[in-house]
Protein backbone atom coordinates (compact mmCIF):
# COMPACT_ATOMS: atom_id res chain seq x y z
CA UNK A 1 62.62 39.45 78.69
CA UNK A 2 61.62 39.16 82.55
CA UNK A 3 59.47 36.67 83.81
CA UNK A 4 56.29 38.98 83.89
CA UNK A 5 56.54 39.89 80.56
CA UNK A 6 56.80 36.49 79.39
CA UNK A 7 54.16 35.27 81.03
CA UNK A 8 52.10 38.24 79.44
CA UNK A 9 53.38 37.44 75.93
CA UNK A 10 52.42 33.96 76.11
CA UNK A 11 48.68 34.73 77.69
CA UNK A 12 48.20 37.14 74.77
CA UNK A 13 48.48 34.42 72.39
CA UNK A 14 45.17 33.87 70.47
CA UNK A 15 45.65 29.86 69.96
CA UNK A 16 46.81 29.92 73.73
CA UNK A 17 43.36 30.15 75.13
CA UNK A 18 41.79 26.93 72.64
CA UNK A 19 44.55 24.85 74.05
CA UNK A 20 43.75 22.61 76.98
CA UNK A 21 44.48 22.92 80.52
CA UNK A 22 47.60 20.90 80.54
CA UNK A 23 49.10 22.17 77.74
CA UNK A 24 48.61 25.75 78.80
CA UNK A 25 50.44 24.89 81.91
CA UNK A 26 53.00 23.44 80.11
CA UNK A 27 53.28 26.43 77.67
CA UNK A 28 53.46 28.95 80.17
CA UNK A 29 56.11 27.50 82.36
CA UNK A 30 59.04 26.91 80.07
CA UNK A 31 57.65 30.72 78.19
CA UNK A 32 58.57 32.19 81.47
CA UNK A 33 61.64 30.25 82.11
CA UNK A 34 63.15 30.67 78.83
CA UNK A 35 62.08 33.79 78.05
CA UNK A 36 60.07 32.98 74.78
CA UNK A 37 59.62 35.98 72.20
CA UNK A 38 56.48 36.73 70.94
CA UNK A 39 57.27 35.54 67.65
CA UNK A 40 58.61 31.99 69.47
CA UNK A 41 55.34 32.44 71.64
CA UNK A 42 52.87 32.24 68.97
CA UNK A 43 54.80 29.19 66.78
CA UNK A 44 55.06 27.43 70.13
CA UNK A 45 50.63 27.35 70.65
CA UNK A 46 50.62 26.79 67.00
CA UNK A 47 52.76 23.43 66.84
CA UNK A 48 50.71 22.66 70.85
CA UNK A 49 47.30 23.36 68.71
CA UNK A 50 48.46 20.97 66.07
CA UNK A 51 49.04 18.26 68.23
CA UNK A 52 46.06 19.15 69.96
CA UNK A 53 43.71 18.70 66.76
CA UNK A 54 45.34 15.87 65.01
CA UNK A 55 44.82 13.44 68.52
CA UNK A 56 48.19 12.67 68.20
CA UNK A 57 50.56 13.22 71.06
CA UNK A 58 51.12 16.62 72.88
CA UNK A 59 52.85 19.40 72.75
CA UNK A 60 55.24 17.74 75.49
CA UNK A 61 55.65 14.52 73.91
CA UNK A 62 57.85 17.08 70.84
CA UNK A 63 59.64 19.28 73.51
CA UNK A 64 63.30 18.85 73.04
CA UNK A 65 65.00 17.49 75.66
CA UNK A 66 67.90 19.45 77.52
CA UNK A 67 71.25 17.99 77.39
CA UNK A 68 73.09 21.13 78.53
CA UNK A 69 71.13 22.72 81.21
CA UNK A 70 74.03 24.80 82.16
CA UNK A 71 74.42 26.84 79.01
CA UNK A 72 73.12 30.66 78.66
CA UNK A 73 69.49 30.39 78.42
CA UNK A 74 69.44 32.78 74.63
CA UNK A 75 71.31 29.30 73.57
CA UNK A 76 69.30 26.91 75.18
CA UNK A 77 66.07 28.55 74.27
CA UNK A 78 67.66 28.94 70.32
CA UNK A 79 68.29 25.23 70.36
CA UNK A 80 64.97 24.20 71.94
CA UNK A 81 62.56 26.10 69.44
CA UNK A 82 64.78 25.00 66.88
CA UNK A 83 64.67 21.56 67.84
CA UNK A 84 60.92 22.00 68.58
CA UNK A 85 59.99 23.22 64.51
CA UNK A 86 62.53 20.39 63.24
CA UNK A 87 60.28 17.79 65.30
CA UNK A 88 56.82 19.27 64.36
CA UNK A 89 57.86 19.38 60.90
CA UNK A 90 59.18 15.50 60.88
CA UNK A 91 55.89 14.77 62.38
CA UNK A 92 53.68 15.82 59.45
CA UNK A 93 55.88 14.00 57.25
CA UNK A 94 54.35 10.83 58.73
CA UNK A 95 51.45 9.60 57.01
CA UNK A 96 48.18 10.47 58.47
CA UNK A 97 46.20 7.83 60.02
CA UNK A 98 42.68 7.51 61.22
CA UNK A 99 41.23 5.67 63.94
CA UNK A 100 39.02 2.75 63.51
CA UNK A 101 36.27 3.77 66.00
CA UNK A 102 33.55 5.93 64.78
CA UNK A 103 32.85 8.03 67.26
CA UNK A 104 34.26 10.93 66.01
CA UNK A 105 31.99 14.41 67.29
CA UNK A 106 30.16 16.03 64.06
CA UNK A 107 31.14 19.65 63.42
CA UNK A 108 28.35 21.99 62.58
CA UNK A 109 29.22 25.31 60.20
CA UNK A 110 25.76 26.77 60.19
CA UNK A 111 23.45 29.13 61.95
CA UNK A 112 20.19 29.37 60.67
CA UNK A 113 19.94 30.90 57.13
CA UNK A 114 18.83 34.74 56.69
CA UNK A 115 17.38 36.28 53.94
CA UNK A 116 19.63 39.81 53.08
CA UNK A 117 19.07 42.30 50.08
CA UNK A 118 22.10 42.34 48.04
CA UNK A 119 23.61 45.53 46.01
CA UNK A 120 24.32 43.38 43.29
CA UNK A 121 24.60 40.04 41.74
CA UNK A 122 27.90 37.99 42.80
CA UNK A 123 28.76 36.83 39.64
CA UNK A 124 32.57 36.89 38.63
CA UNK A 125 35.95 34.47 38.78
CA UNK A 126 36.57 31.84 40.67
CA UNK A 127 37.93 33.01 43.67
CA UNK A 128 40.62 30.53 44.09
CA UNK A 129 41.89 31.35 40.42
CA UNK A 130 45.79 32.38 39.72
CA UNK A 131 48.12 33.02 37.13
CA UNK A 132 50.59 30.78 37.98
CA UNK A 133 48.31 27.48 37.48
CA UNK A 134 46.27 26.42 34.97
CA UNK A 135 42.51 27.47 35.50
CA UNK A 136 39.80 26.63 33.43
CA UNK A 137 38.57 30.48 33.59
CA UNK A 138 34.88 28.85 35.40
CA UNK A 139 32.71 31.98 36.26
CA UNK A 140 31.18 31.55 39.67
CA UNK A 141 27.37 32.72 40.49
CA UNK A 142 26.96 33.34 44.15
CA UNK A 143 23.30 31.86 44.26
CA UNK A 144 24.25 31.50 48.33
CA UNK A 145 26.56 33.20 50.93
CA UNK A 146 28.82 30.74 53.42
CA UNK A 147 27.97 27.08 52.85
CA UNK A 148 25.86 24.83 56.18
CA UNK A 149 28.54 21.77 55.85
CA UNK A 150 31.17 21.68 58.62
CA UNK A 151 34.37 20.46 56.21
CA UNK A 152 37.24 20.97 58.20
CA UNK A 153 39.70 21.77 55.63
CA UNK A 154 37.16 24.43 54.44
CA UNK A 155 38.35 27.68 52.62
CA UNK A 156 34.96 28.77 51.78
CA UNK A 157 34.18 29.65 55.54
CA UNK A 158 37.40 32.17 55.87
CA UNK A 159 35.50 34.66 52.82
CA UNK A 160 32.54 35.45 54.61
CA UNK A 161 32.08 36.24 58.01
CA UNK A 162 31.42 33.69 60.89
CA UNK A 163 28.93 31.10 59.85
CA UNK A 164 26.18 32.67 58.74
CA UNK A 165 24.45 31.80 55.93
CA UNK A 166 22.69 34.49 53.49
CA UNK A 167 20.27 34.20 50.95
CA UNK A 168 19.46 37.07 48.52
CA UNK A 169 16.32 38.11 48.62
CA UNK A 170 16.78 39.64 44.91
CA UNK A 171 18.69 36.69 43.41
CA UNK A 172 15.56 35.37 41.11
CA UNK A 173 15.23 39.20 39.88
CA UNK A 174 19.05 40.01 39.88
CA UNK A 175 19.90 36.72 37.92
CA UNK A 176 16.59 37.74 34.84
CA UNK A 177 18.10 41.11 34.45
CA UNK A 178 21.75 39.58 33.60
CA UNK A 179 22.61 40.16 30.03
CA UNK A 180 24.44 37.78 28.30
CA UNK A 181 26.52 37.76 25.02
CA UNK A 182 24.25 35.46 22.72
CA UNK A 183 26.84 34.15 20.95
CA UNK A 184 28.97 32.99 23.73
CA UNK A 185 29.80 29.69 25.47
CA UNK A 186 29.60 30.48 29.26
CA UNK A 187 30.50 27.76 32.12
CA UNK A 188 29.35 29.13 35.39
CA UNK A 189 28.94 27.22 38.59
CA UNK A 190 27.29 27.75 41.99
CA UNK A 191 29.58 25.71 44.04
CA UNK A 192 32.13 27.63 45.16
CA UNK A 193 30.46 30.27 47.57
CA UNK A 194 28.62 27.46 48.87
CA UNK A 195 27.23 23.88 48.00
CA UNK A 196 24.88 24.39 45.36
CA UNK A 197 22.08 21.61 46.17
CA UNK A 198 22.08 20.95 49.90
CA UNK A 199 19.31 23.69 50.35
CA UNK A 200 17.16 22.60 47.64
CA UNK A 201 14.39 25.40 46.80
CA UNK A 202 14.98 27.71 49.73
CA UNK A 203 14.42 30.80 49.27
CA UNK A 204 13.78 30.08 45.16
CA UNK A 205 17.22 29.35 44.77
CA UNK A 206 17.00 26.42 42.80
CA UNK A 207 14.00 27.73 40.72
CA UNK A 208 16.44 30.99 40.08
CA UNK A 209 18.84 29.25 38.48
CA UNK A 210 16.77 26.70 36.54
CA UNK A 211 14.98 29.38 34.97
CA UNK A 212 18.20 30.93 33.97
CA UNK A 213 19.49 27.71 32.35
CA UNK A 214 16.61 27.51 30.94
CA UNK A 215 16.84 31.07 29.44
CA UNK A 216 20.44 31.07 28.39
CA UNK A 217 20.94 27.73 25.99
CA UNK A 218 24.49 28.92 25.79
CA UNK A 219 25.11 28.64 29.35
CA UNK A 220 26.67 25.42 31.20
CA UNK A 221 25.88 25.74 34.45
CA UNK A 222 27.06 23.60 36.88
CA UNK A 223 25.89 22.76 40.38
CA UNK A 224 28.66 21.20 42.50
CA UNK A 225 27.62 19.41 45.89
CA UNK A 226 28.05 16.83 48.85
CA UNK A 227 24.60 16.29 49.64
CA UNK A 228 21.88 13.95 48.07
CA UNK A 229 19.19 16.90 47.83
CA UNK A 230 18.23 16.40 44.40
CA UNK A 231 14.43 15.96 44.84
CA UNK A 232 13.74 19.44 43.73
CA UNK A 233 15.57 19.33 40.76
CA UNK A 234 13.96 16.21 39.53
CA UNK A 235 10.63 17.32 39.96
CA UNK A 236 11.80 20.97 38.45
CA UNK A 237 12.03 19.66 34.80
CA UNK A 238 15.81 21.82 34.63
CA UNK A 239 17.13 22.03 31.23
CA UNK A 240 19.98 19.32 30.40
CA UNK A 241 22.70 22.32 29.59
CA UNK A 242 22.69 21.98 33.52
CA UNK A 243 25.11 19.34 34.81
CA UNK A 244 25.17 18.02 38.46
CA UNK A 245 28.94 17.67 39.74
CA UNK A 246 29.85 15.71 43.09
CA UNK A 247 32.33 16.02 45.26
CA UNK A 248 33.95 12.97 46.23
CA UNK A 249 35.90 11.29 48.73
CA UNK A 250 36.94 8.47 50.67
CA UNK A 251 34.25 7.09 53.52
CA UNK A 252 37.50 7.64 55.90
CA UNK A 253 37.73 11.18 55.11
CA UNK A 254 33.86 12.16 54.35
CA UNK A 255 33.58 10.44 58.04
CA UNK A 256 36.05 12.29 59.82
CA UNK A 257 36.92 15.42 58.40
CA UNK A 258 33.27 16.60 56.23
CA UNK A 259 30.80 16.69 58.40
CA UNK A 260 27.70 16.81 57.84
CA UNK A 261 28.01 16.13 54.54
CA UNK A 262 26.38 13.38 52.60
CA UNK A 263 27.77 9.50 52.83
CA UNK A 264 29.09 8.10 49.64
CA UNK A 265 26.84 5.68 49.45
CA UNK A 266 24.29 8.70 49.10
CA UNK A 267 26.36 10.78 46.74
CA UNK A 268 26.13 8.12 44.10
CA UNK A 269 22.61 6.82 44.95
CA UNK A 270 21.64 10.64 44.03
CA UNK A 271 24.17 11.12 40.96
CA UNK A 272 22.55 7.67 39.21
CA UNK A 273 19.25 9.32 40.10
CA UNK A 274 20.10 12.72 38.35
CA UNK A 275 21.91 10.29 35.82
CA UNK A 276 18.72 8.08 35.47
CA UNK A 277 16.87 11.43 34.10
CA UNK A 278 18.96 12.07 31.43
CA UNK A 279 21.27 14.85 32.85
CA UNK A 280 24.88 14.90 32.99
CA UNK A 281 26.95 13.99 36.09
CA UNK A 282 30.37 14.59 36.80
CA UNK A 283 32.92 13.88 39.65
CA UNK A 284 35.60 15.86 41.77
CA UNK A 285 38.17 13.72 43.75
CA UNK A 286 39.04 17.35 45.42
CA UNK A 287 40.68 17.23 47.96
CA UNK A 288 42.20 14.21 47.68
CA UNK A 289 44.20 13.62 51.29
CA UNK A 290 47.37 11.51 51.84
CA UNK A 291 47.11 8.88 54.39
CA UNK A 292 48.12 5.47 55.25
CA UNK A 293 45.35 4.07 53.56
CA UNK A 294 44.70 6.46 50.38
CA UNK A 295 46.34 3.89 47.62
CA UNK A 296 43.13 1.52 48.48
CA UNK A 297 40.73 3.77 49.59
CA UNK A 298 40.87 5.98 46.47
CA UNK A 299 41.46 2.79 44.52
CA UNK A 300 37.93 1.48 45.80
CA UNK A 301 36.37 4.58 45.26
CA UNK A 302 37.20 4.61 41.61
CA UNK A 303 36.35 1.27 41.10
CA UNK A 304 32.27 1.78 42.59
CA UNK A 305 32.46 4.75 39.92
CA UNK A 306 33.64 3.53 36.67
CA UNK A 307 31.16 0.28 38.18
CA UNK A 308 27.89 2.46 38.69
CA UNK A 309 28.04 4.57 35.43
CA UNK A 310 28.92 4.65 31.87
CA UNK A 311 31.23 6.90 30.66
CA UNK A 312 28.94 8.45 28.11
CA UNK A 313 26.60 9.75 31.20
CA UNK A 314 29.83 11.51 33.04
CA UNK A 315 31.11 15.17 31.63
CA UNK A 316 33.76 15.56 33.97
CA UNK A 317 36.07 14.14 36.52
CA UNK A 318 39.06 16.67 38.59
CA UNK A 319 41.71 15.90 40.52
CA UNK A 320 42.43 18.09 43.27
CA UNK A 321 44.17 17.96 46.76
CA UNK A 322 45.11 20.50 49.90
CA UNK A 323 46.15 23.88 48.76
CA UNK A 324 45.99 27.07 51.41
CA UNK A 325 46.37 30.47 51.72
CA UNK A 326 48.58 31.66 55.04
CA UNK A 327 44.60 33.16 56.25
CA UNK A 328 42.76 30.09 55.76
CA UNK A 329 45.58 28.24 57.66
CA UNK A 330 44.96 30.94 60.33
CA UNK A 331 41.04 30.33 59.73
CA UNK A 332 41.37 26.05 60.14
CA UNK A 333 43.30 26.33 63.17
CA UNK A 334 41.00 29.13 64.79
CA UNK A 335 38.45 26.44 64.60
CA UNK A 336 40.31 23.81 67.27
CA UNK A 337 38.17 21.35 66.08
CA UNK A 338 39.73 17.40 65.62
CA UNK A 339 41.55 16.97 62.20
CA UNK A 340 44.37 15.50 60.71
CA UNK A 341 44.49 18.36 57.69
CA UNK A 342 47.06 20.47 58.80
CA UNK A 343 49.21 17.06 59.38
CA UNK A 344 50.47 16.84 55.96
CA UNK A 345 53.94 18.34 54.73
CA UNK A 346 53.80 21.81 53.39
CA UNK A 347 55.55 23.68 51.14
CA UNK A 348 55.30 26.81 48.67
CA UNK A 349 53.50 26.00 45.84
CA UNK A 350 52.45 28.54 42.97
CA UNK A 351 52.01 31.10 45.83
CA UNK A 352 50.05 28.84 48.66
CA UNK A 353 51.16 25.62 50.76
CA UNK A 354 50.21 22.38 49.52
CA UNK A 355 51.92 19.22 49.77
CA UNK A 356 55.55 18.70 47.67
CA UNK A 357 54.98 17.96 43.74
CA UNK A 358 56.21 14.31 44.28
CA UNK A 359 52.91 13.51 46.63
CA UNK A 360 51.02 15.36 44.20
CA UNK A 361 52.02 12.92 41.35
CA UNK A 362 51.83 10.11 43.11
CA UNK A 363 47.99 11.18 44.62
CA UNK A 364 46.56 12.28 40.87
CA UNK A 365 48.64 9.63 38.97
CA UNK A 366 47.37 6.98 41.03
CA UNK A 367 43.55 8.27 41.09
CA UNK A 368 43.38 9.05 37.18
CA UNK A 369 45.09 5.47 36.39
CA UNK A 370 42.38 3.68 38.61
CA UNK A 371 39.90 4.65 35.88
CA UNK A 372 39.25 2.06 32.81
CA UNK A 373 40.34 3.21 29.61
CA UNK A 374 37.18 3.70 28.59
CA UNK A 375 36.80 6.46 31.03
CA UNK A 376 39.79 7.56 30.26
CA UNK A 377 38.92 8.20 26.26
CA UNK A 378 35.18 9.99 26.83
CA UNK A 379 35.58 11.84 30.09
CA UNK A 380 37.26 15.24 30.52
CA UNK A 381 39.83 14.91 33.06
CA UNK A 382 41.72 17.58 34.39
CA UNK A 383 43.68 18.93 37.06
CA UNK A 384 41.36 21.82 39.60
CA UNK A 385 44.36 24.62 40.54
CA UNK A 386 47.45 23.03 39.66
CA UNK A 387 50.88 23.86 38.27
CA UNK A 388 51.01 23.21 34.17
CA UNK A 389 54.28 20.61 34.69
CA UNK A 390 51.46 18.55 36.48
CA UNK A 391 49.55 17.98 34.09
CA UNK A 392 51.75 15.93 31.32
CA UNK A 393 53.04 13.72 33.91
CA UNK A 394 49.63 12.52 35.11
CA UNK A 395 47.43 12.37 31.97
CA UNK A 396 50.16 12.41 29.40
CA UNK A 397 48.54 15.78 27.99
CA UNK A 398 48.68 19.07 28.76
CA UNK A 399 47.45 22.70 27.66
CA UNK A 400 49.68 25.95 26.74
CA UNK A 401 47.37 28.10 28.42
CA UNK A 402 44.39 28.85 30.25
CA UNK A 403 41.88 29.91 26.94
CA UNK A 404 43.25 26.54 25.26
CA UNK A 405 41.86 24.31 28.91
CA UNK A 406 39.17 26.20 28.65
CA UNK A 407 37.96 26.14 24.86
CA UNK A 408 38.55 22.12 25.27
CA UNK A 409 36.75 21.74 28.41
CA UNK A 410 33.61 23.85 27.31
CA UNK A 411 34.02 21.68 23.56
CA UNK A 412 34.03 18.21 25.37
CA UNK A 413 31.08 19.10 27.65
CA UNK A 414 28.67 20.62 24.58
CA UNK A 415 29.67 17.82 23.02
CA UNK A 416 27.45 15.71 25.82
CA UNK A 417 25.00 18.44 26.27
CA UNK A 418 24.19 19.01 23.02
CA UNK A 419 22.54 15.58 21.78
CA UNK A 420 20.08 15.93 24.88
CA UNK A 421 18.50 19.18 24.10
C-alpha cells in the first residue's frame, strides 16, 4: 500500500476523527509508514479510542516497541498489530478503577421530548430476549421512545435513532383498545424502551398506564427506573398489581458512568416512599460492573437494602451485568464520551460479549450471598439474561425452561400482590 493511500485509509476511519490531536498524529504516522490495512486501520483507532475513554494511558503508551527495525516491513507491521491487540487485550484484564475526585463531566442523552402519532401500540418481547438464556418471557409496553438518562453503557440508545425522545400522542387511546385474555396472568413492563418514571405525567403517560392496571386485575405491570419521580404516582391512587422496580448500583458507578440519573441515596428515599403506601418494590443490581472496589461497594449496597426494608415489602431482586451486541459496542464507542465500560474482558457469551463465566460467578455469587437469609427465603431472585448453568451455581436452584421461570416468577409476585387488593 503506498504512502498516499495509507494516509487515506487511516483519515477515512470513523473513530479517527473523535480521537485527539496527538493521537491522530500518532496514528497517522506509523499508518503511513507501515502501511496499515484498512482492516488494521480501523482496530488501531478502536484500541486509541479505548484508551482515550477509559483516562488511562494512550494509544502510545501500548505501541509495541521495535526490536528489529531492519526486517521487511509486512513482518514488522504483522508483529506490531499483533503485539498491539495482545497488549490492549491484557489491559482490560486489569481491574477497572475509578478516580477519587468528583469532577467527572455529566453526559446528557436527551433533546427535548416530541409528541409523534404512532401506527400502533409497541407492545411485544423484550427486546434483549434469546433462546440460548433463560428469560422470564416479560412483555414490554413502549409507553416512551429513547430514554433522557445519559448511561454510558446504554443499549437502549442504539434502537432508536439519535437522542430523541418521543411520546405517543395515541398511547392513552391505543393502550384502552388493547384486548386482553381475561383469564391470563400477564407481566409487562415499561422499562426497557425507556425509564418508566423519570417523566412523571408527561404527556398522560403515567395516567395511561395506571388506568390500564387499573383495568386489567390480571396484569403485573411493572415500572422500572433510576429516578426518584414518584410524586405522581402517589398522588395517582395506582392499583397495587403495579410494582415499582429500581435499578441499582454502586455510588462509584451511578457517579461516573449514569448520568443524570438519580443518587442512591434518592433511589431508596423514593422506593420506602412507594413502599410506605403499600405497593410493592423490587430491586435490579443490573449491570453489576467489575472493579477494584466492587466486593465492598456491592457489599455496602446490599447491606443499606436488606437494612431499609423488609422482605415481605420487596417482589423482586435480579442480578445482571455487561452483555453487548457487536452494534451497541459500535454505538458506546461512537459516543467518545469518558468510561471505563468497554475496559472489562470480553468474550462470546450465548451470542454477545460479556465478561468470562468465572467473573460472572464470582459478581452474582457474591451480590446474592450479601443478602440475609431472610431475603433470601421471601424474595424472588433471579438471574436478568443469563446462561441456565448460571443459575444453580449462584442460588443453588435453577429452572428447565423459560415457561417454568416464568410460571414461578408470575406465582411468587401474585402471591405479594394479591393480599393488597
Amino acid at each position: 500500500m503506498d504512502m498516499t493511500a495509507s494516509l487515506s485509509t487511516i483519515s477515512e476511519q470513523p473513530l479517527f476523527q473523535l480521537l485527539k490531536t496527538e493521537a491522530k498524529k500518532f496514528l497517522t504516522e506509523h499508518a503511513v509508514e507501515l502501511g496499515l490495512s484498512v482492516q488494521d486501520c480501523r482496530q488501531a483507532c478502536e484500541i486509541a479510542l479505548d484508551f482515550q475513554m477509559w483516562g488511562k494511558g494512550t494509544i502510545e503508551d501500548v505501541w509495541p516497541e521495535e526490536k528489529n527495525q531492519t526486517a521487511p516491513t509486512k513482518v514488522r507491521k504483522q508483529r506490531i498489530m499483533t503485539l498491539l491487540r495482545s497488549n490492549w487485550e491484557a489491559y482490560k484484564k486489569s481491574d477497572n478503577q475509578y478516580p477519587a475526585d468528583c469532577n467527572t463531566a455529566k453526559i446528557s442523552a436527551a433533546s427535548k421530548p416530541r409528541a409523534i402519532e404512532k401506527s400502533s401500540l409497541g407492545l411485544g418481547r423484550c427486546p434483549v430476549a434469546s433462546p440460548r438464556t433463560l428469560c422470564c418471557n416479560l412483555q414490554t409496553l413502549d409507553a416512551v421512545d429513547n430514554c433522557g438518562y445519559g448511561c454510558s453503557y446504554c443499549s437502549i440508545q442504539s434502537f432508536f435513532d439519535g437522542k430523541q425522545i418521543s411520546f405517543d400522542k395515541g398511547f392513552a387511546d391505543k393502550l384502552k383498545n388493547l384486548e386482553l385474555d381475561a383469564e391470563k396472568i400477564y407481566h409487562i413492563g415499561t422499562g426497557q424502551s425507556s425509564d418508566s418514571l423519570m417523566w412523571g405525567n408527561s404527556h398522560g403517560v403515567l395516567d395511561a398506564v395506571i388506568d390500564f392496571a387499573w383495568a386489567n386485575p390480571n396484569v403485573i405491570l411493572e415500572l422500572k427506573t433510576k429516578s426518584a419521580n414518584v410524586s405522581h404516582l402517589l398522588r395517582a391512587d395506582a392499583p397495587k398489581n403495579i410494582i415499582c422496580t429500581w435499578s441499582l448500583n454502586t455510588p462509584t458507578l451511578i457517579h461516573y458512568e449514569e448520568h443524570g440519573t438519580a443518587s442512591l441515596d434518592k433511589r431508596l428515599d423514593a422506593a420506602r416512599k412507594v413502599a410506605d403506601a403499600g405497593y410493592l418494590v423490587g430491586f435490579h443490581f443490573h449491570p453489576i460492573v467489575h472493579y477494584d472496589q466492587w466486593q465492598q461497594d456491592y457489599g455496602l449496597v446490599v447491606e443499606r437494602l436488606s437494612t431499609l426494608f423488609k422482605p415481605e415489602e420487596v417482589a423482586l431482586v435480579s442480578l445482571g451485568t455487561l452483555t453487548y451486541i457487536k452494534s451497541v459496542i459500535r454505538e458506546i464507542r461512537k459516543r467518545a464520551i469518558p468510561t471505563q465500560i468497554l475496559k472489562m474482558p470480553m468474550v462470546d457469551t450465548n451470542g454477545k460479549q460479556s465478561y468470562p463465566d468465572e467473573i460472572k460467578l464470582s459478581l452474582f455469587s457474591h451480590v446474592y450471598n450479601s443478602f440475609p437469609e431472610s431475603w433470601k427465603n421471601d424474595v424472588f431472585f433471579y438471574l436478568c439474561m443469563e446462561n441456565h448453568s448460571l443459575w444453580k451455581p449462584v442460588f443453588g436452584y435453577e429452572y428447565a425452561s423459560n415457561s417454568e421461570f416464568e410460571t414461578a416468577m408470575k406465582n411468587a409476585y401474585l402471591g405479594k400482590i394479591n393480599p393488597r387488593l
